[in-house]
PDB file of N, CA and C in Angstrom:
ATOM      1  N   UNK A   1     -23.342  32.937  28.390  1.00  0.00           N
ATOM      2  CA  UNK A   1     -22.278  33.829  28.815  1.00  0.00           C
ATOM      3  C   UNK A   1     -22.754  35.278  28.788  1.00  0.00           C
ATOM      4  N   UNK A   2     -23.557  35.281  27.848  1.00  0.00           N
ATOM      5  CA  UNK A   2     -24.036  37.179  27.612  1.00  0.00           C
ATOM      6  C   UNK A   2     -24.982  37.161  28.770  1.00  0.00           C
ATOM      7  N   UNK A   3     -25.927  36.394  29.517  1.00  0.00           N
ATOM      8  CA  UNK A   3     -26.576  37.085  30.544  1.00  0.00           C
ATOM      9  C   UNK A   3     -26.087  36.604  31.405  1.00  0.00           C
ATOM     10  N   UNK A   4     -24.538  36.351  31.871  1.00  0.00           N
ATOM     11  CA  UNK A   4     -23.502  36.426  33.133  1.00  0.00           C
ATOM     12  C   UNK A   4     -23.208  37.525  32.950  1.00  0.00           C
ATOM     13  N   UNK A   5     -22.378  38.276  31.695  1.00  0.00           N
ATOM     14  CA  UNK A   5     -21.838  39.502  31.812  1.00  0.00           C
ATOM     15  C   UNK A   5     -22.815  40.865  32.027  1.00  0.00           C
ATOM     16  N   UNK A   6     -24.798  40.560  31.394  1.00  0.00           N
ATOM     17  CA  UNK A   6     -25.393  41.216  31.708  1.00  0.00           C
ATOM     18  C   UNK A   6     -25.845  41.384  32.935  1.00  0.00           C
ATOM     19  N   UNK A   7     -25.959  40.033  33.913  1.00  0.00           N
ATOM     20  CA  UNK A   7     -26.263  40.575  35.254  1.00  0.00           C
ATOM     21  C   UNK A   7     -25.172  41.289  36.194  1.00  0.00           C
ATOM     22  N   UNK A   8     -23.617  40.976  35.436  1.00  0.00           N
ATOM     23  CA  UNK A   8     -22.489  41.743  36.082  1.00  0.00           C
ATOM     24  C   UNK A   8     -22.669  42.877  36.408  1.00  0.00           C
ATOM     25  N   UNK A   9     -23.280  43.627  35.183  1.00  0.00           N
ATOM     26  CA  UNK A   9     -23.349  45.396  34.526  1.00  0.00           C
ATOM     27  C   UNK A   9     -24.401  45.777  35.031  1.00  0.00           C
ATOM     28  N   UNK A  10     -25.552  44.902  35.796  1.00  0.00           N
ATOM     29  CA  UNK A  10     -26.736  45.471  36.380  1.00  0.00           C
ATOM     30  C   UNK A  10     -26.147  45.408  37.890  1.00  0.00           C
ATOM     31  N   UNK A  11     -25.286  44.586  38.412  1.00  0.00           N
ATOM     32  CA  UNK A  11     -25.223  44.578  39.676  1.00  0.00           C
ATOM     33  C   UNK A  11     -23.695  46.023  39.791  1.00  0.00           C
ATOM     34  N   UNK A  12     -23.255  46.203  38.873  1.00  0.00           N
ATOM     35  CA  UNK A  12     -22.249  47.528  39.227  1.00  0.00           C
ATOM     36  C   UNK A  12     -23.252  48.697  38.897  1.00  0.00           C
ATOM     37  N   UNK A  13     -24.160  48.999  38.144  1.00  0.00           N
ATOM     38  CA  UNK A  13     -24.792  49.400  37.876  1.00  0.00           C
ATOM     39  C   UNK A  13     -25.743  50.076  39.411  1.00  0.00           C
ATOM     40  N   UNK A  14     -26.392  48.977  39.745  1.00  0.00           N
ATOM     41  CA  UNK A  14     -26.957  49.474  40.800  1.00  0.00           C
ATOM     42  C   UNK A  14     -26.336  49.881  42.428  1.00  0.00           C
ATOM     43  N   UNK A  15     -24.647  49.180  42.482  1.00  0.00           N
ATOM     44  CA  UNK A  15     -24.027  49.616  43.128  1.00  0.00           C
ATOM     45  C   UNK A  15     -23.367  50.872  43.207  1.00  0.00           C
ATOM     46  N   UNK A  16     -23.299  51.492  42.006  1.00  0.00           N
ATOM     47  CA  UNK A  16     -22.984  52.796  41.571  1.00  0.00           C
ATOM     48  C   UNK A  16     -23.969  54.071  42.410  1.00  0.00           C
ATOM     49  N   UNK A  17     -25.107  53.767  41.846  1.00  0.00           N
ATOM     50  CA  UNK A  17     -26.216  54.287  41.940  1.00  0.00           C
ATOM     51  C   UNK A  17     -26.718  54.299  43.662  1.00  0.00           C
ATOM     52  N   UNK A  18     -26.301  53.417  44.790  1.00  0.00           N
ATOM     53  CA  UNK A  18     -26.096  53.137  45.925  1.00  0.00           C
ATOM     54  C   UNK A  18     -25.313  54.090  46.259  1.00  0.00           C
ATOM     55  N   UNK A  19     -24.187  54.296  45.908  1.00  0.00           N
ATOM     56  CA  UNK A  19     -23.125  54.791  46.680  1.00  0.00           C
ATOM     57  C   UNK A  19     -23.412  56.094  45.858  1.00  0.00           C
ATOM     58  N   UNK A  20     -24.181  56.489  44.801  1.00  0.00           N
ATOM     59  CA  UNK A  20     -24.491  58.163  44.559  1.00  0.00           C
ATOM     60  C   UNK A  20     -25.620  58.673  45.022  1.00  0.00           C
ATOM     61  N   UNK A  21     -26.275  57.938  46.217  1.00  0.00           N
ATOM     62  CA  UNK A  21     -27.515  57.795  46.394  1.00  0.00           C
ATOM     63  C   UNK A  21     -27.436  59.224  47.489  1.00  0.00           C
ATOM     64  N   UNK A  22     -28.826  59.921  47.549  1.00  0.00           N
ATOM     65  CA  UNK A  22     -28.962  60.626  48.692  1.00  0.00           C
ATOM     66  C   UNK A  22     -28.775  60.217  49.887  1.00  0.00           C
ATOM     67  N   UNK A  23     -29.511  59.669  50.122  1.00  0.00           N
ATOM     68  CA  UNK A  23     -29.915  59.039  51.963  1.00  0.00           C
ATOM     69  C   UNK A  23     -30.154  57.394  51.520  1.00  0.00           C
ATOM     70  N   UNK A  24     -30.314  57.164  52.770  1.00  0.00           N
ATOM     71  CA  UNK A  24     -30.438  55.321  53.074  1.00  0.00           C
ATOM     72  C   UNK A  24     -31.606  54.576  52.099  1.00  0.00           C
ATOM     73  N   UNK A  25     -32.703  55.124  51.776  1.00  0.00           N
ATOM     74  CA  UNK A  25     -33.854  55.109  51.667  1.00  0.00           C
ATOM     75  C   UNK A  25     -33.765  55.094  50.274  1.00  0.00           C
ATOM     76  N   UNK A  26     -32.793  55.369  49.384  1.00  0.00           N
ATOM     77  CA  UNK A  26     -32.751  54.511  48.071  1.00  0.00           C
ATOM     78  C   UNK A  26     -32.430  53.461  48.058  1.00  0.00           C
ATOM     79  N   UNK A  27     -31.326  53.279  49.277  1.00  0.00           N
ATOM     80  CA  UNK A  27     -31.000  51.648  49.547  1.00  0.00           C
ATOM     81  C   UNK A  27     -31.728  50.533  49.542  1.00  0.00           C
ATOM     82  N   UNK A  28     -33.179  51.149  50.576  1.00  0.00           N
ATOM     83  CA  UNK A  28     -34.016  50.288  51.288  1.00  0.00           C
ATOM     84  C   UNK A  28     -34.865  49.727  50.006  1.00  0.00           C
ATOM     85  N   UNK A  29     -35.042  51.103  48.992  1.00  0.00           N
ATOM     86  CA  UNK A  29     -35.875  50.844  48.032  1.00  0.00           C
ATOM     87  C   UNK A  29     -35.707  49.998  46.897  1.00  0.00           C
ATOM     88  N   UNK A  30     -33.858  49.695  46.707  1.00  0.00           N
ATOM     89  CA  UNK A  30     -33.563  49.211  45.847  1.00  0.00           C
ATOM     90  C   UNK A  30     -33.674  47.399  46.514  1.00  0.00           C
ATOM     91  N   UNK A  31     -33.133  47.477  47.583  1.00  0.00           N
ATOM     92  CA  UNK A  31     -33.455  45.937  48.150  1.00  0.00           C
ATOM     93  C   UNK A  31     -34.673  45.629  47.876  1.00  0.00           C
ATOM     94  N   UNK A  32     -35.666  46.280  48.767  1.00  0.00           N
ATOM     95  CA  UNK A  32     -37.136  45.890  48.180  1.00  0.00           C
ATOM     96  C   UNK A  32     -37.460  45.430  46.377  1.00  0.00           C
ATOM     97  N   UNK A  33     -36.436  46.084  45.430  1.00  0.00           N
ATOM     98  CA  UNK A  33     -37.148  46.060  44.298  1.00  0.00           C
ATOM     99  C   UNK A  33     -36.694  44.934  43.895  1.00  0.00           C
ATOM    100  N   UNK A  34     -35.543  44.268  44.725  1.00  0.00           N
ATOM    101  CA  UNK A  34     -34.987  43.396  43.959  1.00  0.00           C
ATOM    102  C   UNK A  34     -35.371  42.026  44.529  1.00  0.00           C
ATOM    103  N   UNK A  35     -36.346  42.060  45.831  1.00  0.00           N
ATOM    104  CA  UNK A  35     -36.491  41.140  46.183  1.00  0.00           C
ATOM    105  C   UNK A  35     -38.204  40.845  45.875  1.00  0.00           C
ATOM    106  N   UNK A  36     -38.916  42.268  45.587  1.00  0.00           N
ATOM    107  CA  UNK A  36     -40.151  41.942  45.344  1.00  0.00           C
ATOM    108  C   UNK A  36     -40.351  40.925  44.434  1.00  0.00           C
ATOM    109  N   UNK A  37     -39.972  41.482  43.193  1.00  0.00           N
ATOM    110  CA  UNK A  37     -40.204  39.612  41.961  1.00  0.00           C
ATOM    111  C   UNK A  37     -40.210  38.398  42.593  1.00  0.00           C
ATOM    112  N   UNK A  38     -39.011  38.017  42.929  1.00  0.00           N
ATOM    113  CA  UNK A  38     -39.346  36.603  44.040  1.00  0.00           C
ATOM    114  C   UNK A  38     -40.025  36.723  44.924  1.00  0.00           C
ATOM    115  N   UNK A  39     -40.882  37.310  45.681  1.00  0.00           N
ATOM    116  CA  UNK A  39     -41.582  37.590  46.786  1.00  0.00           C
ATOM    117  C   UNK A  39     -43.145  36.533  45.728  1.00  0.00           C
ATOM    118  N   UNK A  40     -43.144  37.696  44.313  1.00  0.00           N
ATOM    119  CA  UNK A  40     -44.532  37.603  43.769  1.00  0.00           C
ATOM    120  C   UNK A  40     -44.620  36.417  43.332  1.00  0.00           C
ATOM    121  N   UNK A  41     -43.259  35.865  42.404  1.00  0.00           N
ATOM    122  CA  UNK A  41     -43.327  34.469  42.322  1.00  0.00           C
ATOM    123  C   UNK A  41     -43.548  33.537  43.004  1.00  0.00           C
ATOM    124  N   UNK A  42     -42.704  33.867  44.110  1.00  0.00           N
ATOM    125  CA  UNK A  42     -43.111  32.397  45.294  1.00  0.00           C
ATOM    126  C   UNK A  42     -44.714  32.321  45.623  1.00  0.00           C
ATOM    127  N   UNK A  43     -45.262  33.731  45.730  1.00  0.00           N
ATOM    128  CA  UNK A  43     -46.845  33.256  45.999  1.00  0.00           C
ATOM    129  C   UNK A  43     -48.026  32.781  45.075  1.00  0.00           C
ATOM    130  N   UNK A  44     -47.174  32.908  43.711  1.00  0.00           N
ATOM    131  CA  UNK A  44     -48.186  32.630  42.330  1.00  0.00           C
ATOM    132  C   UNK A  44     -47.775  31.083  42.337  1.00  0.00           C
ATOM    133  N   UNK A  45     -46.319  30.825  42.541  1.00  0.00           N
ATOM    134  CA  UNK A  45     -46.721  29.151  42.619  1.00  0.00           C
ATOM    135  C   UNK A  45     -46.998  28.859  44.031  1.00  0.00           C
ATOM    136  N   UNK A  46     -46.869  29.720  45.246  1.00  0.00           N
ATOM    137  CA  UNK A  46     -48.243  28.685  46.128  1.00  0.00           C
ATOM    138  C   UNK A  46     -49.639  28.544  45.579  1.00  0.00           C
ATOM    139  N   UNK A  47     -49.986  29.758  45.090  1.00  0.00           N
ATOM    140  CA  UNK A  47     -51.263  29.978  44.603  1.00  0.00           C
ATOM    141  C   UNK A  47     -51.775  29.004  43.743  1.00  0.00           C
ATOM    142  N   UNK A  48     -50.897  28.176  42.648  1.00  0.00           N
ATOM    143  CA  UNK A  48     -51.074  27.601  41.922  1.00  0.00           C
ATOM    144  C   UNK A  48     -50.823  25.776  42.471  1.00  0.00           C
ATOM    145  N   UNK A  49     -49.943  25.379  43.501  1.00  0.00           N
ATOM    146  CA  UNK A  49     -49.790  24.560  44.077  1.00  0.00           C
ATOM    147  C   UNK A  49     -51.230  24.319  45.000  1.00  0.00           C
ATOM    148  N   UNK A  50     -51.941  25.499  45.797  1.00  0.00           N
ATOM    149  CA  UNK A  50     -52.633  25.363  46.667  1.00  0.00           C
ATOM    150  C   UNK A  50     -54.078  24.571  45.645  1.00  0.00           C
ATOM    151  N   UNK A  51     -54.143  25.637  44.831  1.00  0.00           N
ATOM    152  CA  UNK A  51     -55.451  25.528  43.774  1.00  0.00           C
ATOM    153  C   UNK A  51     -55.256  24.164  43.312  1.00  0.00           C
ATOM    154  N   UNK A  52     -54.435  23.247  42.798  1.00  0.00           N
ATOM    155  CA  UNK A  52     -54.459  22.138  42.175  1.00  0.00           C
ATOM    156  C   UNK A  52     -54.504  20.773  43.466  1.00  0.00           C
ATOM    157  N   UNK A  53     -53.699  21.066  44.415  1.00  0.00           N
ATOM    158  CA  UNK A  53     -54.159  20.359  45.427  1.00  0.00           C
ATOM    159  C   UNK A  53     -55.645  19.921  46.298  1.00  0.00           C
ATOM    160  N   UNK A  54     -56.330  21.579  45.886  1.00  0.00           N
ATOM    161  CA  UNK A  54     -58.034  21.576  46.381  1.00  0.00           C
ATOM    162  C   UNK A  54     -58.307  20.870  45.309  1.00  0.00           C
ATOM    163  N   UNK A  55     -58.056  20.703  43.875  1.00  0.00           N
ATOM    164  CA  UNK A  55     -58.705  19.997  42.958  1.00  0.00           C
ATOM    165  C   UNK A  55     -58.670  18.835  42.735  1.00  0.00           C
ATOM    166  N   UNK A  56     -57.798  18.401  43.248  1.00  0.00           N
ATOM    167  CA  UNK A  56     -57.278  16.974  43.393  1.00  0.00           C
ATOM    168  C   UNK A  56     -58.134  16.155  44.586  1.00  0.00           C
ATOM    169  N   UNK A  57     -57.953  17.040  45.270  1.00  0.00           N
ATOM    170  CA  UNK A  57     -59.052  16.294  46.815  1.00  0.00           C
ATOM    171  C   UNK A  57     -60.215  16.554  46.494  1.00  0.00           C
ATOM    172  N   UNK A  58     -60.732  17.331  46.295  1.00  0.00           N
ATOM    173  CA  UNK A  58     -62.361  17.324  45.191  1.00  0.00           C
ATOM    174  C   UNK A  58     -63.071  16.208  44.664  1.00  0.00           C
ATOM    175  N   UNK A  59     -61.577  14.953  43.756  1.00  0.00           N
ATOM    176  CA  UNK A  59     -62.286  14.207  43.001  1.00  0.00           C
ATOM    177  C   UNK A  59     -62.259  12.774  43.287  1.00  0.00           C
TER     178      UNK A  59
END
């Protein structure tokens, strides 16, 4: 329950911060930040899917 109500307070949090924002371009930056992590994850487990698959056909 405490990290439901903590991601609540990060998502008003950064909506706040949106709508006190200068120009568009904090917007753009905040999407990007929030989508980079999953971006990096998804390619560390291809990375790690790809690598064990070459090892597997190897033997």
């Amino acid at each position: 329950m405490q990290l439901v109500f903590t991601f609540l307070q990060q998502v008003e949090i950064i909506e706040g911060k949106i709508q006190n924002a200068p120009d568009k371009g904090y917007e753009i930056g905040v999407f990007i930040g929030s989508i980079l992590p999953f971006v990096v994850l998804v390619l560390i487990a291809y990375a790690i899917y790809y690598y064990n698959k070459k090892r597997l056909n190897k033997e």
